[in-house]
Each structure stands twice: as C-alpha cells, then as structure tokens.
PDB file of N, CA and C in Angstrom:
ATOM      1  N   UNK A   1       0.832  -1.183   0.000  1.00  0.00           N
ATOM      2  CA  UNK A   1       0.000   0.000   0.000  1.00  0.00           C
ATOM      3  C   UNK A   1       0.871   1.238   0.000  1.00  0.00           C
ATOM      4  N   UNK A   2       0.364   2.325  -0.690  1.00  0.00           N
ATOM      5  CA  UNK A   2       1.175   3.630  -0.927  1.00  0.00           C
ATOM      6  C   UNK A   2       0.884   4.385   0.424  1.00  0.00           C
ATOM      7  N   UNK A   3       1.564   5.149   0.630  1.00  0.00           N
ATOM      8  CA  UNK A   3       1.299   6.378   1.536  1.00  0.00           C
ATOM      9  C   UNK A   3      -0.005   7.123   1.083  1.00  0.00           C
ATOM     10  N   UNK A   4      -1.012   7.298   2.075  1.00  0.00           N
ATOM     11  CA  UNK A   4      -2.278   8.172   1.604  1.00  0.00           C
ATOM     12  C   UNK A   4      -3.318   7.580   0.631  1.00  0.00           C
ATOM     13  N   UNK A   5      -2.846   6.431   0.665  1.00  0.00           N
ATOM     14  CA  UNK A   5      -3.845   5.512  -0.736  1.00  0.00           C
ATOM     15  C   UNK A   5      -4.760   4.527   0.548  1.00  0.00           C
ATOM     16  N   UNK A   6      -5.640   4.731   1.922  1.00  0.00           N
ATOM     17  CA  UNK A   6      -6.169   3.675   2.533  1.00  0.00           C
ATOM     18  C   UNK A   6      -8.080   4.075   2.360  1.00  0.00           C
ATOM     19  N   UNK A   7      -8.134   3.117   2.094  1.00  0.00           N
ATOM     20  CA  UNK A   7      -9.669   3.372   1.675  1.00  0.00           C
ATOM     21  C   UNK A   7     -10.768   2.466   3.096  1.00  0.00           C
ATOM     22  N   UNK A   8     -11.793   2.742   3.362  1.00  0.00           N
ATOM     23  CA  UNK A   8     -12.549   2.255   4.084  1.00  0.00           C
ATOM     24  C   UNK A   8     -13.979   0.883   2.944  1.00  0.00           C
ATOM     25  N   UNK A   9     -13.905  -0.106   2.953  1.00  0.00           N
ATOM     26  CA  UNK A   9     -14.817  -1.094   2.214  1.00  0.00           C
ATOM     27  C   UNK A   9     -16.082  -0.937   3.217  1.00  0.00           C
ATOM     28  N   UNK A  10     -16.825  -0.143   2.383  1.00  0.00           N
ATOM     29  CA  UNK A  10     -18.401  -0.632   3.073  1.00  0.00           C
ATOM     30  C   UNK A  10     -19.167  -2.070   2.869  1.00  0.00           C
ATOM     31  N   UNK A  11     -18.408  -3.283   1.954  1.00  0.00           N
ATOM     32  CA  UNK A  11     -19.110  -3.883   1.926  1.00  0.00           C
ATOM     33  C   UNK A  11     -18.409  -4.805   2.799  1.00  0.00           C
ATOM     34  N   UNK A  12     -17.057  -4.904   3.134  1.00  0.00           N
ATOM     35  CA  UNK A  12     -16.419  -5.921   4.111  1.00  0.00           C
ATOM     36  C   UNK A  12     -16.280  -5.377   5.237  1.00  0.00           C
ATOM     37  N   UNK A  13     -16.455  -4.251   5.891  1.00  0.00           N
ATOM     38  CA  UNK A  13     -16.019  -3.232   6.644  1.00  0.00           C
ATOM     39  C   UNK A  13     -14.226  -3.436   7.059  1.00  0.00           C
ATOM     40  N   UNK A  14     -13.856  -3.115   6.362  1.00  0.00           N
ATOM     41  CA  UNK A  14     -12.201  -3.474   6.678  1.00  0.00           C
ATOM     42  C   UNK A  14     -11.577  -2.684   5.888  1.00  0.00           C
ATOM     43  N   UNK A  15     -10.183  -1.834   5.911  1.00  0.00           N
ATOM     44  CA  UNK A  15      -9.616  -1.102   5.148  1.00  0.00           C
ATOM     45  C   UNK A  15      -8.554  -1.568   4.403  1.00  0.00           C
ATOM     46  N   UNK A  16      -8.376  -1.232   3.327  1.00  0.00           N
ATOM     47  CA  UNK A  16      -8.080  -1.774   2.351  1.00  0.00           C
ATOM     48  C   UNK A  16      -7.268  -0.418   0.867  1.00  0.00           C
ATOM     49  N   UNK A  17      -6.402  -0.876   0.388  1.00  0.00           N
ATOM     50  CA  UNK A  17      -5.488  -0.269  -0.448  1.00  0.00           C
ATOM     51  C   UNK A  17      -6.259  -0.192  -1.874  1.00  0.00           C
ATOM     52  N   UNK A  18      -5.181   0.811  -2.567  1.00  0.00           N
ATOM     53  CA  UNK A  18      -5.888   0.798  -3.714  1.00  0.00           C
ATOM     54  C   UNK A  18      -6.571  -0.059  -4.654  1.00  0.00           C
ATOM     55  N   UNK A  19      -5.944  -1.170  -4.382  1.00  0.00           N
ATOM     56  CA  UNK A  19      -6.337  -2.651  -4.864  1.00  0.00           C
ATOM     57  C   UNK A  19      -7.341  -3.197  -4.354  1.00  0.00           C
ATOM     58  N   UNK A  20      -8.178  -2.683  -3.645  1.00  0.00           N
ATOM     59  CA  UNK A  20      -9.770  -3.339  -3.171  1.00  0.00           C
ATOM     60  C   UNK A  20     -10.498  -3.116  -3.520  1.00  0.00           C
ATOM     61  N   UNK A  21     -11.893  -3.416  -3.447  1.00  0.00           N
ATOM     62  CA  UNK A  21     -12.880  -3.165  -3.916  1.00  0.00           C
ATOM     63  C   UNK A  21     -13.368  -1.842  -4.711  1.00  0.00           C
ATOM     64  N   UNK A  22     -14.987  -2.104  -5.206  1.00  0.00           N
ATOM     65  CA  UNK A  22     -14.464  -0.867  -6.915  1.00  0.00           C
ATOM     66  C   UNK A  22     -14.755   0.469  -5.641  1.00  0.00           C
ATOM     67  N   UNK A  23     -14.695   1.268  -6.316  1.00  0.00           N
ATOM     68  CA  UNK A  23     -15.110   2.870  -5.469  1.00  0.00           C
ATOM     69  C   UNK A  23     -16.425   3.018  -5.078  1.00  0.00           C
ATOM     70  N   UNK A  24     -17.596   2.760  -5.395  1.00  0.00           N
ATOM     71  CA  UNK A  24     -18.612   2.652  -5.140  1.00  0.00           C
ATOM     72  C   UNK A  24     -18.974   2.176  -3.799  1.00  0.00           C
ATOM     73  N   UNK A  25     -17.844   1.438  -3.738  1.00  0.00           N
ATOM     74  CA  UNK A  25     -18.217   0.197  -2.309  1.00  0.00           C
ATOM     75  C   UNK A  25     -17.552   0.671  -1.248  1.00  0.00           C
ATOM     76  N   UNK A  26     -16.744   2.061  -1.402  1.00  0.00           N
ATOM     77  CA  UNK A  26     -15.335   2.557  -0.583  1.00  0.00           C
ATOM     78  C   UNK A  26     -15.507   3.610  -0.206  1.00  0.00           C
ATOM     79  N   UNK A  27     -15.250   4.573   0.918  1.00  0.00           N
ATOM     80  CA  UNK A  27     -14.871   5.615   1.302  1.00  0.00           C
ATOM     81  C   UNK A  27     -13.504   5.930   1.360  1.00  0.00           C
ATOM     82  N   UNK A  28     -13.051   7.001   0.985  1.00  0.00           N
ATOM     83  CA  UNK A  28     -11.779   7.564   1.244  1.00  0.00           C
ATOM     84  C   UNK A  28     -10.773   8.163  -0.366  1.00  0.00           C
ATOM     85  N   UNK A  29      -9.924   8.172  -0.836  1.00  0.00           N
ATOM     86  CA  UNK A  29      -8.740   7.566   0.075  1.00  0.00           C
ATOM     87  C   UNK A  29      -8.744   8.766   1.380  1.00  0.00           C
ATOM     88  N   UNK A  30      -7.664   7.864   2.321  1.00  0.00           N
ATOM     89  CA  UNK A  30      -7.183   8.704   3.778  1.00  0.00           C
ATOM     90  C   UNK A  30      -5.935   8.479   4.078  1.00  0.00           C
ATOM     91  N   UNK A  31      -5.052   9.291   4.481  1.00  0.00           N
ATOM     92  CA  UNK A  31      -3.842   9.210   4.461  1.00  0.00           C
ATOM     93  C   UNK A  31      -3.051   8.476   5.340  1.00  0.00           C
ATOM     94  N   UNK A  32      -4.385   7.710   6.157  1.00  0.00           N
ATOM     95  CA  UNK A  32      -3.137   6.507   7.093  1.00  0.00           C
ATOM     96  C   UNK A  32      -4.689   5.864   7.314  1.00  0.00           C
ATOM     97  N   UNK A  33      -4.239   4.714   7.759  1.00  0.00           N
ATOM     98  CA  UNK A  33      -4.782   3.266   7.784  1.00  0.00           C
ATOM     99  C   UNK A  33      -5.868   3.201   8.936  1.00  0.00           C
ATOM    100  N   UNK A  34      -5.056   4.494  10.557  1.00  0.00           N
ATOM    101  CA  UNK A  34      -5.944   4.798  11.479  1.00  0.00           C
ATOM    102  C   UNK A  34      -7.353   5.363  10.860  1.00  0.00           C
ATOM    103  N   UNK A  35      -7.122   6.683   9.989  1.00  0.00           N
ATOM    104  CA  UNK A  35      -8.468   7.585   9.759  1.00  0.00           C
ATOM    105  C   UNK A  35      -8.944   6.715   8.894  1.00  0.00           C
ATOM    106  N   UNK A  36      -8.375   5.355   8.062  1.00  0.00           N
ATOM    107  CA  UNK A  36      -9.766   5.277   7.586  1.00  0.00           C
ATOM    108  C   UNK A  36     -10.456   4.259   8.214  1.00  0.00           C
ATOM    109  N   UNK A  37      -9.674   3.684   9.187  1.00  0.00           N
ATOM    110  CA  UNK A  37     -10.546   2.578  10.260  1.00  0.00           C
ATOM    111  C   UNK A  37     -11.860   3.530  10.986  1.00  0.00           C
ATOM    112  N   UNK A  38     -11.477   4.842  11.220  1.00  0.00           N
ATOM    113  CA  UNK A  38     -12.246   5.285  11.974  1.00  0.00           C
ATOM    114  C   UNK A  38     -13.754   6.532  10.652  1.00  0.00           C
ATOM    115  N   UNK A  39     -13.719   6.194   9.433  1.00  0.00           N
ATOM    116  CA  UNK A  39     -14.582   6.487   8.409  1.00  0.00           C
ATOM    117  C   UNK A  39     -15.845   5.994   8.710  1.00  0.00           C
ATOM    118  N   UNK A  40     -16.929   5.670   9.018  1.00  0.00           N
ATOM    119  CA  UNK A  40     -17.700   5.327  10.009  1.00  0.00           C
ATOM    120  C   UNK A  40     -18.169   6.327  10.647  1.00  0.00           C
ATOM    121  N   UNK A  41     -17.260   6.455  11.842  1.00  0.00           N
ATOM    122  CA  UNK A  41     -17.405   6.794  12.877  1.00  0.00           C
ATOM    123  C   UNK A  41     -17.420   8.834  12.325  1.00  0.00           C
ATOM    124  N   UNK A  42     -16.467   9.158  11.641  1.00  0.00           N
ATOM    125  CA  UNK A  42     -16.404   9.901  11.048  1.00  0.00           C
ATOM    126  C   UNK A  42     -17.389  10.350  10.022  1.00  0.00           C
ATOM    127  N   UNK A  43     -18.285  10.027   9.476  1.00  0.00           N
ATOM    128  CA  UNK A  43     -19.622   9.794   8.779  1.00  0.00           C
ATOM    129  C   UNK A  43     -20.498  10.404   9.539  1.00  0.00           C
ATOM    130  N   UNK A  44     -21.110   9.488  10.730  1.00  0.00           N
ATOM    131  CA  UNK A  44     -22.090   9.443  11.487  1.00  0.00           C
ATOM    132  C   UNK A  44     -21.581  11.127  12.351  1.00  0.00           C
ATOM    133  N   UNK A  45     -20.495  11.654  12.638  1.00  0.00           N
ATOM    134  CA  UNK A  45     -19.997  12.998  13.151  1.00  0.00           C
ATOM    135  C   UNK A  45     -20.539  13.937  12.230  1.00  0.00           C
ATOM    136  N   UNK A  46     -19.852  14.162  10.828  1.00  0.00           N
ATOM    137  CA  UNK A  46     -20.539  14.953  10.076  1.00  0.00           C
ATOM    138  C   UNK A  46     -22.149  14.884   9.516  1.00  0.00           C
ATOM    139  N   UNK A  47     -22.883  14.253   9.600  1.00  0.00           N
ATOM    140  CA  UNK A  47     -24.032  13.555   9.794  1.00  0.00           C
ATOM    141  C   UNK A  47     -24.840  14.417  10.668  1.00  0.00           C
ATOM    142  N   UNK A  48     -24.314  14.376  11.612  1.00  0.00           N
ATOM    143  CA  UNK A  48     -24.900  14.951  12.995  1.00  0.00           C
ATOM    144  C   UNK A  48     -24.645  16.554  13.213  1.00  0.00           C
ATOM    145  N   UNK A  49     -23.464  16.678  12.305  1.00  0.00           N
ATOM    146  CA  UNK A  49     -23.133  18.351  12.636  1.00  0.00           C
ATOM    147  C   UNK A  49     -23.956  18.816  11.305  1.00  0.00           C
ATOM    148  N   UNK A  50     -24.093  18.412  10.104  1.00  0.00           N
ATOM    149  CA  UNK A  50     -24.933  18.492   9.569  1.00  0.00           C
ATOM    150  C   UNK A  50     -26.812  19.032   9.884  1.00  0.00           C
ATOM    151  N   UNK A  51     -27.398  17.551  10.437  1.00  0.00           N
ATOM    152  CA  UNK A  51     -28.325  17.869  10.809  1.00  0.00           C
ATOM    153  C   UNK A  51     -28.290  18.771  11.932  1.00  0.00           C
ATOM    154  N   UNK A  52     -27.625  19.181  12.629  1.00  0.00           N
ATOM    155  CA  UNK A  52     -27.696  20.330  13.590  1.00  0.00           C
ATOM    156  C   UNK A  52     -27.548  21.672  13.327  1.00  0.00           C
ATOM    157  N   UNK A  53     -27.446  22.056  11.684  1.00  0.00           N
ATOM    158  CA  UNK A  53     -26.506  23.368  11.397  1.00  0.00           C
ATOM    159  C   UNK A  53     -27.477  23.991  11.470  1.00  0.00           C
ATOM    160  N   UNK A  54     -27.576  25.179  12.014  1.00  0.00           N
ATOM    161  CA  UNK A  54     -29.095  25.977  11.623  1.00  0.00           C
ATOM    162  C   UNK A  54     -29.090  26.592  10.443  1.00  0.00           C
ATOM    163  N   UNK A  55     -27.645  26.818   9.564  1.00  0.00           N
ATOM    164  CA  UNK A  55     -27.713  27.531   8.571  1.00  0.00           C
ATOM    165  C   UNK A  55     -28.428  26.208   7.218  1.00  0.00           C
ATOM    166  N   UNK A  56     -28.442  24.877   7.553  1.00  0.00           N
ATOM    167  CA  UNK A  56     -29.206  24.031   6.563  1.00  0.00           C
ATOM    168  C   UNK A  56     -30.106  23.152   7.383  1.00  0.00           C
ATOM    169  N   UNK A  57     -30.915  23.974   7.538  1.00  0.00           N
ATOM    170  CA  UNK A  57     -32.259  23.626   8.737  1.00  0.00           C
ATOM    171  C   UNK A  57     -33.480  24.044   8.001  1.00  0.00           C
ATOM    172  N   UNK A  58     -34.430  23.254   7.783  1.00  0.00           N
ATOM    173  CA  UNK A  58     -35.635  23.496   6.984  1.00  0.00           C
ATOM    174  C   UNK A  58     -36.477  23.476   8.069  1.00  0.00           C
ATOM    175  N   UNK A  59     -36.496  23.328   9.096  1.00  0.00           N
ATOM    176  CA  UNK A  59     -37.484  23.870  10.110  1.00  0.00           C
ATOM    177  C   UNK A  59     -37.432  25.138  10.738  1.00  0.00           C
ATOM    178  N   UNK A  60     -38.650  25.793  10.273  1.00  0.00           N
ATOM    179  CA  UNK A  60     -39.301  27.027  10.385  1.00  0.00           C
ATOM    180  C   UNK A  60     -39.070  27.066  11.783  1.00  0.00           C
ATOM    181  N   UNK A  61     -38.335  28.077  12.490  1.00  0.00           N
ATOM    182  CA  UNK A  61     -38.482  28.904  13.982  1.00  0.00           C
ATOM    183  C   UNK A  61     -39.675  28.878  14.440  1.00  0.00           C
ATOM    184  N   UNK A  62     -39.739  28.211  16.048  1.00  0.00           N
ATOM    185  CA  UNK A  62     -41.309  28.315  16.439  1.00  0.00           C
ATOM    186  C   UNK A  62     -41.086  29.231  16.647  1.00  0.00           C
ATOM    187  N   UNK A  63     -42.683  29.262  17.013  1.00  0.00           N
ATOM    188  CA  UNK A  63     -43.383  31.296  17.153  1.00  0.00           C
ATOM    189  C   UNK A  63     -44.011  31.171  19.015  1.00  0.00           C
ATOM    190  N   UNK A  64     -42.958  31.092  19.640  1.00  0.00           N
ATOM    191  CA  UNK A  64     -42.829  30.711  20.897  1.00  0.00           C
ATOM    192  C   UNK A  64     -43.278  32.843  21.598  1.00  0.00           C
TER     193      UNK A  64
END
C-alpha cells in the first residue's frame, strides 16, 4: 500500500489499499490506515453536525 492511498470497504467493513474493492463500495482515500478505520465513525460525526446546522435547517423557527 502507498502512503495516503487507505480506503474504508463498506461492503467488508475493513480497510483496504488501492487494490480493493471498486469505489462505489469505498470511502476515502485517507492518508493513514488509522483515519480510515475510523470512516464510520467519522460519517455518522458529520451527519450529525450536519443535521444540527441551523444555517441548513428546513425547520421554520417556532413562534414561541
């Protein structure tokens, strides 16, 4: 595996080099083997800061 070439497999959950599975099935690349073990976990974070942003919030301010 190259430096910065580690990809996360959504279909085996295991990380894996350029030589794995097609892209479709992969997150990343990430530049070490830790961040992309932790792609997942990293997902479900932006996910959440996402749904929390008020600046991309489609719910109307109650009228409290």
């Amino acid at each position: 595996m190259s430096d910065g070439q580690f990809f996360f497999c959504l279909k085996h959950h295991t990380v894996e080099g350029e030589d794995g599975c097609k892209a479709a099935d992969r997150l990343g690349p990430y530049a070490t083997h830790g961040e992309a073990e932790r792609a997942l976990e990293k997902v479900q974070e932006r996910n959440e800061s996402w749904d929390n942003d008020p600046d991309w919030n489609d719910t109307p301010p109650s009228k409290d």
